[in-house]
C-alpha atoms as a PDB file:
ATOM      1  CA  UNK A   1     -75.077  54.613  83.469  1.00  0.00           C
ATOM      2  CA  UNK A   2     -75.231  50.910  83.866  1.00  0.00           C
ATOM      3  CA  UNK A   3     -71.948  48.672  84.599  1.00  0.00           C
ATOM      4  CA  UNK A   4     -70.025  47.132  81.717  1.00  0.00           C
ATOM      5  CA  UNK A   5     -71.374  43.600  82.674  1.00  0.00           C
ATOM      6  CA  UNK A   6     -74.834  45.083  82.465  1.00  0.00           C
ATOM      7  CA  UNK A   7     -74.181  46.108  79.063  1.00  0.00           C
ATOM      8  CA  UNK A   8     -73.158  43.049  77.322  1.00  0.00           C
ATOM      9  CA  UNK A   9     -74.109  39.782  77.579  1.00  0.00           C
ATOM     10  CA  UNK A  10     -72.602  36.823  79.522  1.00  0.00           C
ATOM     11  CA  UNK A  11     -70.231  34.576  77.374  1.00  0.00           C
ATOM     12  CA  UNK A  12     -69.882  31.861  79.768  1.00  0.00           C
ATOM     13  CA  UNK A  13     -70.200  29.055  77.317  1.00  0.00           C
ATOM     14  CA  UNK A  14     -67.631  30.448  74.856  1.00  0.00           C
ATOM     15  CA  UNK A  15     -64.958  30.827  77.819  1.00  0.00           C
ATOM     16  CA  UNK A  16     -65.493  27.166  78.251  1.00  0.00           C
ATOM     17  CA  UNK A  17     -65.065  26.233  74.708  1.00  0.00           C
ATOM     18  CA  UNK A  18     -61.821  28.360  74.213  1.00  0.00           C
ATOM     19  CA  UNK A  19     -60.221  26.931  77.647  1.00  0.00           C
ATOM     20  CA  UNK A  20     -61.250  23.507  75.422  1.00  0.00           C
ATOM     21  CA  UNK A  21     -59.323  25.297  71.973  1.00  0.00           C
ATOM     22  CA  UNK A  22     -56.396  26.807  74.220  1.00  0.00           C
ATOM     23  CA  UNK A  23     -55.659  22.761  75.257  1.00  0.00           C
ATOM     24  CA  UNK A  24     -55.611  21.863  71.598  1.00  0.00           C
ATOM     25  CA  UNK A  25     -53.198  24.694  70.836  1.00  0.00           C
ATOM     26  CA  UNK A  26     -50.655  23.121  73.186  1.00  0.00           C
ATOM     27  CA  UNK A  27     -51.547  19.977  71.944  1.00  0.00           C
ATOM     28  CA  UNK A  28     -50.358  21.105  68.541  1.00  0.00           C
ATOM     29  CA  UNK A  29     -46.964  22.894  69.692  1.00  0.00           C
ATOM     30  CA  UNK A  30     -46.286  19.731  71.747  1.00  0.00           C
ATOM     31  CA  UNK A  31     -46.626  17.707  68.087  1.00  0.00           C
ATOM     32  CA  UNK A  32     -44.594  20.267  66.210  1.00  0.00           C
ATOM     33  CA  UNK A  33     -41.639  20.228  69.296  1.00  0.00           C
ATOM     34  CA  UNK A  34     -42.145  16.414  68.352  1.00  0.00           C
ATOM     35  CA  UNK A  35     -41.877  16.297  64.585  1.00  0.00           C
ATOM     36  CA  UNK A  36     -44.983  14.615  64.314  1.00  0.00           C
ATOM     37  CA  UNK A  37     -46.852  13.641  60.967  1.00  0.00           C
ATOM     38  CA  UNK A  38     -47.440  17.192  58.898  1.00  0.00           C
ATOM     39  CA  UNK A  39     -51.101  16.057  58.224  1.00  0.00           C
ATOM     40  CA  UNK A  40     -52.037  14.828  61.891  1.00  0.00           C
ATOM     41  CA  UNK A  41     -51.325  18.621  62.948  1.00  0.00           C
ATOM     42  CA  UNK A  42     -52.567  20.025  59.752  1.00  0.00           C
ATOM     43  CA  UNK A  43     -55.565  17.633  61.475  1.00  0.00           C
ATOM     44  CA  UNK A  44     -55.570  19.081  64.925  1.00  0.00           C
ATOM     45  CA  UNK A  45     -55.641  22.953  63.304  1.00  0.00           C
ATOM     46  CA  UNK A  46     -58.238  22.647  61.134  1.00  0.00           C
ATOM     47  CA  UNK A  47     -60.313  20.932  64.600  1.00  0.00           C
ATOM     48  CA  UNK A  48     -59.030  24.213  66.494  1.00  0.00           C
ATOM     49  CA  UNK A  49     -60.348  26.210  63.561  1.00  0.00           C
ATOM     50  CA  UNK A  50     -64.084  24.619  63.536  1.00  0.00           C
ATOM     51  CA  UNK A  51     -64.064  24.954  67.547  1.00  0.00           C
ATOM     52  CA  UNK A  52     -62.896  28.962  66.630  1.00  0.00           C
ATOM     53  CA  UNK A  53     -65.802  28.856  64.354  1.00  0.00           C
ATOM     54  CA  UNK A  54     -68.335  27.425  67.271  1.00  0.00           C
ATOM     55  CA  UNK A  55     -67.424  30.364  69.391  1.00  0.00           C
ATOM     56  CA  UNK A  56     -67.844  32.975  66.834  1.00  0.00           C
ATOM     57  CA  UNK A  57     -71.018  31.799  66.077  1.00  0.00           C
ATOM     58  CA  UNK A  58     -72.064  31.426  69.633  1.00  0.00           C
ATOM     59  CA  UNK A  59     -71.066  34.829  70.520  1.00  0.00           C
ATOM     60  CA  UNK A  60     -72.755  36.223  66.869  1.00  0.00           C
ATOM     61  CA  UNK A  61     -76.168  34.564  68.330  1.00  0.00           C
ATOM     62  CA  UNK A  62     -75.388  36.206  71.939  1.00  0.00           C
ATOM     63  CA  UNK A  63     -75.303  39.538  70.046  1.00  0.00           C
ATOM     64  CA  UNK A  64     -78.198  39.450  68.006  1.00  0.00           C
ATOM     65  CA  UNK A  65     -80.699  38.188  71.231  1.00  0.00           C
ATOM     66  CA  UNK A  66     -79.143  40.346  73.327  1.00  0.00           C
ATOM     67  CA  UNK A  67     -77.707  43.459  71.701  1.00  0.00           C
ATOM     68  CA  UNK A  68     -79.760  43.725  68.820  1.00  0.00           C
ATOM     69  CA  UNK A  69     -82.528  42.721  70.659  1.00  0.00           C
ATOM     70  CA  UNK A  70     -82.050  45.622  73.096  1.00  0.00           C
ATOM     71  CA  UNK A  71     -81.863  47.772  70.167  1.00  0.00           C
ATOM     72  CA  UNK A  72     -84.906  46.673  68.784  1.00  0.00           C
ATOM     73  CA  UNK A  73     -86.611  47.867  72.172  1.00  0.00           C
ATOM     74  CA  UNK A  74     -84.990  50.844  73.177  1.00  0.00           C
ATOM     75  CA  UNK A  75     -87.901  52.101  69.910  1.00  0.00           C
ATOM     76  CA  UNK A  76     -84.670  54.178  68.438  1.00  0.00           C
ATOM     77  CA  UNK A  77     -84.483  53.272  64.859  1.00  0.00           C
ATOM     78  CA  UNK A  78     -80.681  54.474  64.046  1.00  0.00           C
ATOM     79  CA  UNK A  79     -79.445  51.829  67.437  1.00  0.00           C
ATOM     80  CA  UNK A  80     -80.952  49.314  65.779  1.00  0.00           C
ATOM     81  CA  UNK A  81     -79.616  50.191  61.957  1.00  0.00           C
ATOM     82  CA  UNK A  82     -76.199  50.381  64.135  1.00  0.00           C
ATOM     83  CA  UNK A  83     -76.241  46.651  65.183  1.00  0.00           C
ATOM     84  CA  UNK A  84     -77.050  45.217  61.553  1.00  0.00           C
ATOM     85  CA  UNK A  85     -74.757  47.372  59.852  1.00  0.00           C
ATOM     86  CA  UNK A  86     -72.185  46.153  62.276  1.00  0.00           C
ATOM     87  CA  UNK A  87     -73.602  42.454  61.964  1.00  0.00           C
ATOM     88  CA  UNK A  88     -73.121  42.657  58.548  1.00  0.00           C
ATOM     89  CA  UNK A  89     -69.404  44.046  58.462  1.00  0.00           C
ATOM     90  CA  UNK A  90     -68.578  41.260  60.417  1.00  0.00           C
ATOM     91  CA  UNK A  91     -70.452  38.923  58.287  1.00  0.00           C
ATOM     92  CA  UNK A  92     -68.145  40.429  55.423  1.00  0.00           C
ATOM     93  CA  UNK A  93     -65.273  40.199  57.023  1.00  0.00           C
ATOM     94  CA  UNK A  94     -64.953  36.536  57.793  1.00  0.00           C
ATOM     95  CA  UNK A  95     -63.763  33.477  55.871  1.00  0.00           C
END
């Protein structure tokens, strides 16, 4: 059986963009410990939320060129009615 980080793809990028979010997020508690303006941090969440959004996506489009992909070429029918079913619960599922 192949190793774990032969499995899945690498999600470089994204760890990059949420070291980016997880500076925004103490950003934010430093203007709540501050009492800053209720709409500048409203402000600064709803920027965390689009970055959020940027690495769902980018790991989404990791999953379908690599995962589904896979699936599509392993020539097994039910893998690949696996990945969109599961694509499309987690389309469902978000906001």
């Amino acid at each position: 059986m192949r190793a774990i980080k032969e499995l899945y793809p690498n999600h470089e990028e994204q760890l990059n963009r949420l070291s980016k979010i997880e500076g925004q997020l103490r950003g934010v508690r430093r203007m709540i410990e501050d009492r800053r303006y209720c709409i500048d941090i409203i402000s600064q969440i709803k920027a965390i939320n689009a970055a959020l959004k940027q690495v769902r996506m980018g790991v989404l489009e990791k999953h379908i060129h690599h995962c589904v992909a896979e699936s599509l070429n392993s020539r097994k029918p039910e893998l690949f009615e696996e990945k969109v079913t599961e694509i499309i619960d987690v389309l469902g599922r978000m906001e």
